[in-house]
N, C-alpha and C. Protein backbone atom coordinates (compact mmCIF):
# COMPACT_ATOMS: atom_id res chain seq x y z
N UNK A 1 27.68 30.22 33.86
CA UNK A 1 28.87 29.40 33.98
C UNK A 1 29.46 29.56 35.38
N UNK A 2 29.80 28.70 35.80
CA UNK A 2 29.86 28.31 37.09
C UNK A 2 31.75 29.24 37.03
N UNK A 3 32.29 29.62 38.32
CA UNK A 3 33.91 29.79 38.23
C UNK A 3 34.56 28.90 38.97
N UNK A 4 35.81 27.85 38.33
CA UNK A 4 36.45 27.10 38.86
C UNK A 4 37.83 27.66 38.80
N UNK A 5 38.71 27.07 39.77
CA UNK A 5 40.57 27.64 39.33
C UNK A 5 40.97 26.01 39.33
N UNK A 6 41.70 26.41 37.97
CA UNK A 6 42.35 24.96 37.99
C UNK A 6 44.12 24.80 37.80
N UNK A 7 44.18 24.27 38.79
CA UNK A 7 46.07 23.79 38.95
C UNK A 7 46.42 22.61 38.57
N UNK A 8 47.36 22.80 37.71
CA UNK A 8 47.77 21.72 37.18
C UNK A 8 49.17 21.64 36.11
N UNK A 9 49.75 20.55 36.33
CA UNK A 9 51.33 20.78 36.32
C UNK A 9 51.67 19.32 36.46
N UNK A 10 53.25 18.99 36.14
CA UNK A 10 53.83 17.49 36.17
C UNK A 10 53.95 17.64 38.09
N UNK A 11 54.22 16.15 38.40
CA UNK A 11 54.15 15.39 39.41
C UNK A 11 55.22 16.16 40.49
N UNK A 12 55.23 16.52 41.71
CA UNK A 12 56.09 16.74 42.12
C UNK A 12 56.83 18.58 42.26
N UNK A 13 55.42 19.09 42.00
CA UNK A 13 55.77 20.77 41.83
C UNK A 13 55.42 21.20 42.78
N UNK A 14 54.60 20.78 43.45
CA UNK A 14 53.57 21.54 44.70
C UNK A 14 52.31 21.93 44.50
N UNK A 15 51.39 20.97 43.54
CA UNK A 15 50.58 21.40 43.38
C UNK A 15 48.85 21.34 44.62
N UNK A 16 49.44 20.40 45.40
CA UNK A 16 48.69 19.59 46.39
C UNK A 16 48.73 20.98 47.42
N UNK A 17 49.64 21.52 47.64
CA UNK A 17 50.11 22.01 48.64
C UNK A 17 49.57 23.84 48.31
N UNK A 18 49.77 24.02 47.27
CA UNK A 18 49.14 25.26 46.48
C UNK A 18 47.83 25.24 46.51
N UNK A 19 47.20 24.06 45.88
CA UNK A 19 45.38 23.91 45.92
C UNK A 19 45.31 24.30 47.50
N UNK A 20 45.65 23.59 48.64
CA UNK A 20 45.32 24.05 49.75
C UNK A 20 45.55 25.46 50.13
N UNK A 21 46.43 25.73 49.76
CA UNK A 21 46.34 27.93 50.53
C UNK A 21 45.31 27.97 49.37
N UNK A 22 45.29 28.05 48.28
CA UNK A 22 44.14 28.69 47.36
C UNK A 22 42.66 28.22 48.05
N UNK A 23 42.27 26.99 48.60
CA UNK A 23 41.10 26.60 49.13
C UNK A 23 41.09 27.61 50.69
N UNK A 24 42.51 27.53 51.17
CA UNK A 24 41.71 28.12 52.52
C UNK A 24 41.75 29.77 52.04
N UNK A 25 42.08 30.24 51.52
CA UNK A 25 42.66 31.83 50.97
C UNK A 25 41.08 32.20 50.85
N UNK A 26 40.36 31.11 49.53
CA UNK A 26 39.41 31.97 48.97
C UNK A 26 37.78 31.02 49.48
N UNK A 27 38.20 30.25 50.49
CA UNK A 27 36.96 29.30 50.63
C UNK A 27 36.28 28.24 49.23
N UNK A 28 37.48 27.57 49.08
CA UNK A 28 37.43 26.32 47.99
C UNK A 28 37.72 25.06 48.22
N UNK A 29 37.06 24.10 47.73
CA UNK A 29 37.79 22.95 48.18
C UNK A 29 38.00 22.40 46.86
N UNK A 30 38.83 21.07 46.62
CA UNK A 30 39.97 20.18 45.70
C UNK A 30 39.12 19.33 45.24
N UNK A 31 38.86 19.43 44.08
CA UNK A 31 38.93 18.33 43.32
C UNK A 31 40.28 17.72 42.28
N UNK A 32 40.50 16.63 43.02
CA UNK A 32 41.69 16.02 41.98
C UNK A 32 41.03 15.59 40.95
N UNK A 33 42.44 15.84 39.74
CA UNK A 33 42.51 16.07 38.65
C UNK A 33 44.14 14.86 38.36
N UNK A 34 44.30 13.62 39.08
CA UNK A 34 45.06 12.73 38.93
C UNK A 34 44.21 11.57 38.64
N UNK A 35 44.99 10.32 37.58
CA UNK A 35 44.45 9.13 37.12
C UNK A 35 44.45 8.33 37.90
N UNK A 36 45.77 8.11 38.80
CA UNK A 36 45.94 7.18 39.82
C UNK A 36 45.68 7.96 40.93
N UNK A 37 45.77 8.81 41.28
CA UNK A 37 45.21 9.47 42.76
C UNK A 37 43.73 8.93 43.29
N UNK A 38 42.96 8.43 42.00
CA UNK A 38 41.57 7.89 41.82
C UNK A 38 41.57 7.04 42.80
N UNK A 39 42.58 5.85 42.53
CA UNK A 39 42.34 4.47 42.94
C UNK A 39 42.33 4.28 44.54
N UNK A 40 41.66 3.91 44.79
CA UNK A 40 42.05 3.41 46.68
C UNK A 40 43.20 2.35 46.58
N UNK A 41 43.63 2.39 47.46
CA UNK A 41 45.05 1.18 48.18
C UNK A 41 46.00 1.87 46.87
N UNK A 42 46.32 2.73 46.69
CA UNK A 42 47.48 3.15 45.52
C UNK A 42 47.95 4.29 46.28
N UNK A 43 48.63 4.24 47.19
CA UNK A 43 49.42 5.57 48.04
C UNK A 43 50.89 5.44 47.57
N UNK A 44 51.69 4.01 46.95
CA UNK A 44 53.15 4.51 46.96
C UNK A 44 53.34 5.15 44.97
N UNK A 45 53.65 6.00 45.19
CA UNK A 45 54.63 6.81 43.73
C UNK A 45 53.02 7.66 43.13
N UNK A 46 52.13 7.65 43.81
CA UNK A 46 50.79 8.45 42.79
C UNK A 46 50.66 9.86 44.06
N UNK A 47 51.56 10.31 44.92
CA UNK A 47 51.91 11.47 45.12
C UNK A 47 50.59 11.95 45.58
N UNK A 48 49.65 11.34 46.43
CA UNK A 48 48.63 11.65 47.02
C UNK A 48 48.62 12.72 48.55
N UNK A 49 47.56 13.37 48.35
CA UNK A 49 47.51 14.22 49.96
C UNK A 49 47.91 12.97 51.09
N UNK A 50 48.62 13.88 51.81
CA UNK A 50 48.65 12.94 53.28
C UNK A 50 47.32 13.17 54.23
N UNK A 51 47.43 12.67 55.08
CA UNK A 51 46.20 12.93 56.05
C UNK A 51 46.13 14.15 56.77
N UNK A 52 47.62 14.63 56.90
CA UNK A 52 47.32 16.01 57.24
C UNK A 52 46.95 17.17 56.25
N UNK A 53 47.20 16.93 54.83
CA UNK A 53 46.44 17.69 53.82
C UNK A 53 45.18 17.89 53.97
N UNK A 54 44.81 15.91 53.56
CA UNK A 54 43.55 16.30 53.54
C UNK A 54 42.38 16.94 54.57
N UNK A 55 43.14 17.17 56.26
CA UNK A 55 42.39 17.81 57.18
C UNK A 55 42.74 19.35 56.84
N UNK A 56 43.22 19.69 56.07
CA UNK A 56 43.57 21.30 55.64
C UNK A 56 42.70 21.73 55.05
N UNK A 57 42.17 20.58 53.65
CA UNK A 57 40.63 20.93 52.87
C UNK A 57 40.51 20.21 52.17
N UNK A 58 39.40 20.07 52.19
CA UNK A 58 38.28 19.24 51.56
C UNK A 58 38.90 18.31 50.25
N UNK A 59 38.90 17.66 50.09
CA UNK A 59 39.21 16.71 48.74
C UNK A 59 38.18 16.00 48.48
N UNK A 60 37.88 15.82 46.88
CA UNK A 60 37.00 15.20 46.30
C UNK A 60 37.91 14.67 45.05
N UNK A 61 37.04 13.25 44.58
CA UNK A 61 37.95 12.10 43.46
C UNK A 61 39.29 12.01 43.95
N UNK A 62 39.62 11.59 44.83
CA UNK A 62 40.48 10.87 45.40
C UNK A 62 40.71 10.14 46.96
N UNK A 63 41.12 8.67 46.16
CA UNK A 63 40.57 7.44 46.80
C UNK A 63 39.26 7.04 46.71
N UNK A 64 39.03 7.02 45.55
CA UNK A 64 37.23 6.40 45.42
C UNK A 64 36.70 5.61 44.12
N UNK A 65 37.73 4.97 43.28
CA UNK A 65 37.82 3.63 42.58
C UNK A 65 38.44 2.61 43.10
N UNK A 66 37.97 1.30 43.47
CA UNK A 66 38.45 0.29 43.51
C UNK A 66 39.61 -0.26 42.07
N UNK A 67 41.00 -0.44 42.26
CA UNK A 67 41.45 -0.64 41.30
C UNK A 67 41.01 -1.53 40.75
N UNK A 68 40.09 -2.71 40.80
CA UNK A 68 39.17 -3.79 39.98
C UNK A 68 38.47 -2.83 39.19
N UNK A 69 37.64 -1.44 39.08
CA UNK A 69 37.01 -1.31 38.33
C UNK A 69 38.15 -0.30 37.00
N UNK A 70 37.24 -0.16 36.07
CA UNK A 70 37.02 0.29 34.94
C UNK A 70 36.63 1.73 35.47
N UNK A 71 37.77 2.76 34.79
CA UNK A 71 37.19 4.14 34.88
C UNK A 71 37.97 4.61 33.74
N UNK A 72 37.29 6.28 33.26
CA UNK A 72 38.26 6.45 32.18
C UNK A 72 38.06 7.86 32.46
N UNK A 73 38.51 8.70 31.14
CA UNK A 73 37.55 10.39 31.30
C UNK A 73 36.64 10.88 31.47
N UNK A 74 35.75 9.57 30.96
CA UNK A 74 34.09 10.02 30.20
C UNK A 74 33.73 10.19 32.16
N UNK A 75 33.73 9.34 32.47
CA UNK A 75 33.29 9.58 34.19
C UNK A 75 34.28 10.15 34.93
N UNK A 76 35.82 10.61 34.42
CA UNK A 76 35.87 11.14 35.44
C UNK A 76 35.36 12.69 35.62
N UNK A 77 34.89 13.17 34.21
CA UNK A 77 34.12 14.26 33.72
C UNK A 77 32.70 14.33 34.74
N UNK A 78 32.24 13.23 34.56
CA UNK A 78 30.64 12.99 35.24
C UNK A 78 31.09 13.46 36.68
N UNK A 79 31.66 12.40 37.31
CA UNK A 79 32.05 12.66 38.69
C UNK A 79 32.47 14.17 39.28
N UNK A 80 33.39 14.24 38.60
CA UNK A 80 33.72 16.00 38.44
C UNK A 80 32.63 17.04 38.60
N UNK A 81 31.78 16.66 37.58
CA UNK A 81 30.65 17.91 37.26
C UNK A 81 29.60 17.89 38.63
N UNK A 82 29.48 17.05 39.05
CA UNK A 82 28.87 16.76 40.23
C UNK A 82 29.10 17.04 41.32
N UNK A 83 30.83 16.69 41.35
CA UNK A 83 31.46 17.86 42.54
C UNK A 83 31.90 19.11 42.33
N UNK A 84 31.72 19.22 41.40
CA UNK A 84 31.88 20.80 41.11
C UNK A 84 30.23 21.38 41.38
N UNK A 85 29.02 21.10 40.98
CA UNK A 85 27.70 21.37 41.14
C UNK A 85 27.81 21.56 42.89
N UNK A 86 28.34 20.06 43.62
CA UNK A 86 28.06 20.39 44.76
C UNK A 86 28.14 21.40 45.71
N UNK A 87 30.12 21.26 45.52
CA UNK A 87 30.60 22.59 45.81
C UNK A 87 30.28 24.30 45.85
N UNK A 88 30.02 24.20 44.41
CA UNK A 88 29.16 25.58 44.06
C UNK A 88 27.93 25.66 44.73
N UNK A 89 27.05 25.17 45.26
CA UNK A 89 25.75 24.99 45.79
C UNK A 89 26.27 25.90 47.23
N UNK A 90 27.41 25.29 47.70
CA UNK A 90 27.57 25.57 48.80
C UNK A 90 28.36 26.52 49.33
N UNK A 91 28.26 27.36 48.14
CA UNK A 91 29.17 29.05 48.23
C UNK A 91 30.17 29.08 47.89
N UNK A 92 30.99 28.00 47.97
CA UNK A 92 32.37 27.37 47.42
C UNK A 92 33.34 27.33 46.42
N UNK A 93 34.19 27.81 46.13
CA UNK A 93 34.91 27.68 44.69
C UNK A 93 35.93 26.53 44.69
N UNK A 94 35.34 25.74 43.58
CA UNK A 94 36.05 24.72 43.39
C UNK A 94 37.13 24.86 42.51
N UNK A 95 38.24 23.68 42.89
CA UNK A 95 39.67 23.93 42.69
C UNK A 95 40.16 22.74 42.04
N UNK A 96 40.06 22.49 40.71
CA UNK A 96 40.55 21.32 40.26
C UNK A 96 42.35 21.56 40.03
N UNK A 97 42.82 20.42 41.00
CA UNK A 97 43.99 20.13 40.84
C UNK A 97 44.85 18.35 40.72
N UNK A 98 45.78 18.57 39.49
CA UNK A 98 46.38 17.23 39.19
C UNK A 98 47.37 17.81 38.26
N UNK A 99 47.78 16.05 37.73
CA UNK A 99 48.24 16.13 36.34
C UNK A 99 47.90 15.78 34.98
N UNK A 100 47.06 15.35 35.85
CA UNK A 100 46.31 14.37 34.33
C UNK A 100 45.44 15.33 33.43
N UNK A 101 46.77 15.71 32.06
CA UNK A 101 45.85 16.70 31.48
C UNK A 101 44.83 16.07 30.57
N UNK A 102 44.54 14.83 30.51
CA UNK A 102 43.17 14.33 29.54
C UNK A 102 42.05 14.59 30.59
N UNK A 103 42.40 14.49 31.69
CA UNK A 103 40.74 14.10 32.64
C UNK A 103 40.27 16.11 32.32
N UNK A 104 41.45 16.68 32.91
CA UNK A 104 40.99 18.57 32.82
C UNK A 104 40.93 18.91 31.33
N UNK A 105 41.20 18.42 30.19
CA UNK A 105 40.59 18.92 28.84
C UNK A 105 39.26 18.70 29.21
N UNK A 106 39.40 16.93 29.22
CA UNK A 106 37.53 16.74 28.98
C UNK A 106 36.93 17.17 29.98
N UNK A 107 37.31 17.53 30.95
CA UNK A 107 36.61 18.71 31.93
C UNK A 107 36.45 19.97 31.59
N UNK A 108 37.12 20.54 31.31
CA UNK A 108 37.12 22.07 30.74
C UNK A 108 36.31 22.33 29.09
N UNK A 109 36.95 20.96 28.12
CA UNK A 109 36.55 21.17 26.74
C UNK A 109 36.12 20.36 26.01
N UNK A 110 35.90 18.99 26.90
CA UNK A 110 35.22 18.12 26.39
C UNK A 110 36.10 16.85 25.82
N UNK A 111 35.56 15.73 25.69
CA UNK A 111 36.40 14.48 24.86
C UNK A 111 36.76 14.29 23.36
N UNK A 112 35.73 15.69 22.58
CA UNK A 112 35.54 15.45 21.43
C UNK A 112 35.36 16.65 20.50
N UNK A 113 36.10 17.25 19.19
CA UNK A 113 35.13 18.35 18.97
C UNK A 113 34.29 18.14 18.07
N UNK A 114 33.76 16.97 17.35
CA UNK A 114 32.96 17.31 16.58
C UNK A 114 31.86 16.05 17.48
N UNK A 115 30.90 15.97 16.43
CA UNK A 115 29.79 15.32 17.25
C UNK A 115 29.83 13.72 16.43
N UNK A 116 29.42 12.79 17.57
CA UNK A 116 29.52 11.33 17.33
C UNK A 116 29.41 11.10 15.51
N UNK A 117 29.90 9.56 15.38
CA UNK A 117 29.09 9.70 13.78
C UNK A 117 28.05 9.04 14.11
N UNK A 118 27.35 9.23 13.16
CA UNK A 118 26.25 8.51 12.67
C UNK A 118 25.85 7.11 12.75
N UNK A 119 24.77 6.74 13.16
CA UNK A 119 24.82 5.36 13.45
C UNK A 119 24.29 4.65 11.99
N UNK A 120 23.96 5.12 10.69
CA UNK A 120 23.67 4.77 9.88
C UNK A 120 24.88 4.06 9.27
N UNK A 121 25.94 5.48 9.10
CA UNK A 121 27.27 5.35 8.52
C UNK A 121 28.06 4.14 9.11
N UNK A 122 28.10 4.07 10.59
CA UNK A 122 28.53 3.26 11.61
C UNK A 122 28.53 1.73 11.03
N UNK A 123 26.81 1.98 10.72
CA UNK A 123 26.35 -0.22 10.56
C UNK A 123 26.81 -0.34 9.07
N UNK A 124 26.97 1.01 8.03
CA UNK A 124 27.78 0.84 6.79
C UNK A 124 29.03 0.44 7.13
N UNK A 125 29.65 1.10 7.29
CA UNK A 125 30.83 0.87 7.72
C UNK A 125 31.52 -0.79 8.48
N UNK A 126 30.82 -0.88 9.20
CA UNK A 126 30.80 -2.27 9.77
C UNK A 126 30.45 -3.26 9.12
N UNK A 127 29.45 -3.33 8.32
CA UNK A 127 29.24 -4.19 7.16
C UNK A 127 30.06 -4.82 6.25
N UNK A 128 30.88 -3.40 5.51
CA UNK A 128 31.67 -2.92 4.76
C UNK A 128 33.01 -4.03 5.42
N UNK A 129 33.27 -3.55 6.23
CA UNK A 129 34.27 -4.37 7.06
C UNK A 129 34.47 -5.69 7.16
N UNK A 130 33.15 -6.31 7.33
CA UNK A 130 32.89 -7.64 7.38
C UNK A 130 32.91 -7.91 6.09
């Protein structure tokens, strides 16, 4: 199991500003852990790094959905795991920080605890319905 530190807290605490001493402190860089921090062209009220943050350290998932698309947990999990893989590759401890506590459950514990249903039950069910 890989070690991540994750910060996270409502809007407006310092959490942007904390991920950075923790990234330069221990050699980590940021992955956000915000819904709208995602979107590109969304800088007013979604409390994003400034440009001088982000030359402090490294940020990853933020600014990199077009608000036209479709994103949810399930990828922002994917995306995540990938920059977290990267990071780690590269000696690095990654630092997930936001607010968005659905994207860091299903990061940390997943979207679900039991396992899908059944696709048998499913086309019953749907039948049933109809």
């Amino acid at each position: 199991m890989k070690k991540i530190i994750v910060i996270c807290g409502p809007t407006g605490i310092g959490k942007t500003s904390f991920a950075i001493s923790v990234a330069r402190r221990f050699n980590g860089e940021i992955i956000g852990a915000d819904s709208m921090q995602i979107y590109k062209h969304m800088d007013i009220g979604t409390a994003k790094p400034g440009p001088e943050e982000l030359k402090l350290a490294r940020h990853h998932l933020v600014n990199f959905v077009d608000p036209k698309e479709n994103f949810d947990a399930g990828q922002y999990v994917k995306a995540a795991d990938k920059a977290i893989e990267d990071i780690s590759a590269r000696g690095k401890i990654p630092i997930i920080a936001g607010g968005t506590g659905l994207y860091i459950r299903a990061l940390l514990h997943g979207l679900f605890r039991s396992k899908p249903i059944c696709p048998q039950i499913m086309s019953e069910l749907t039948r049933e319905l109809e």
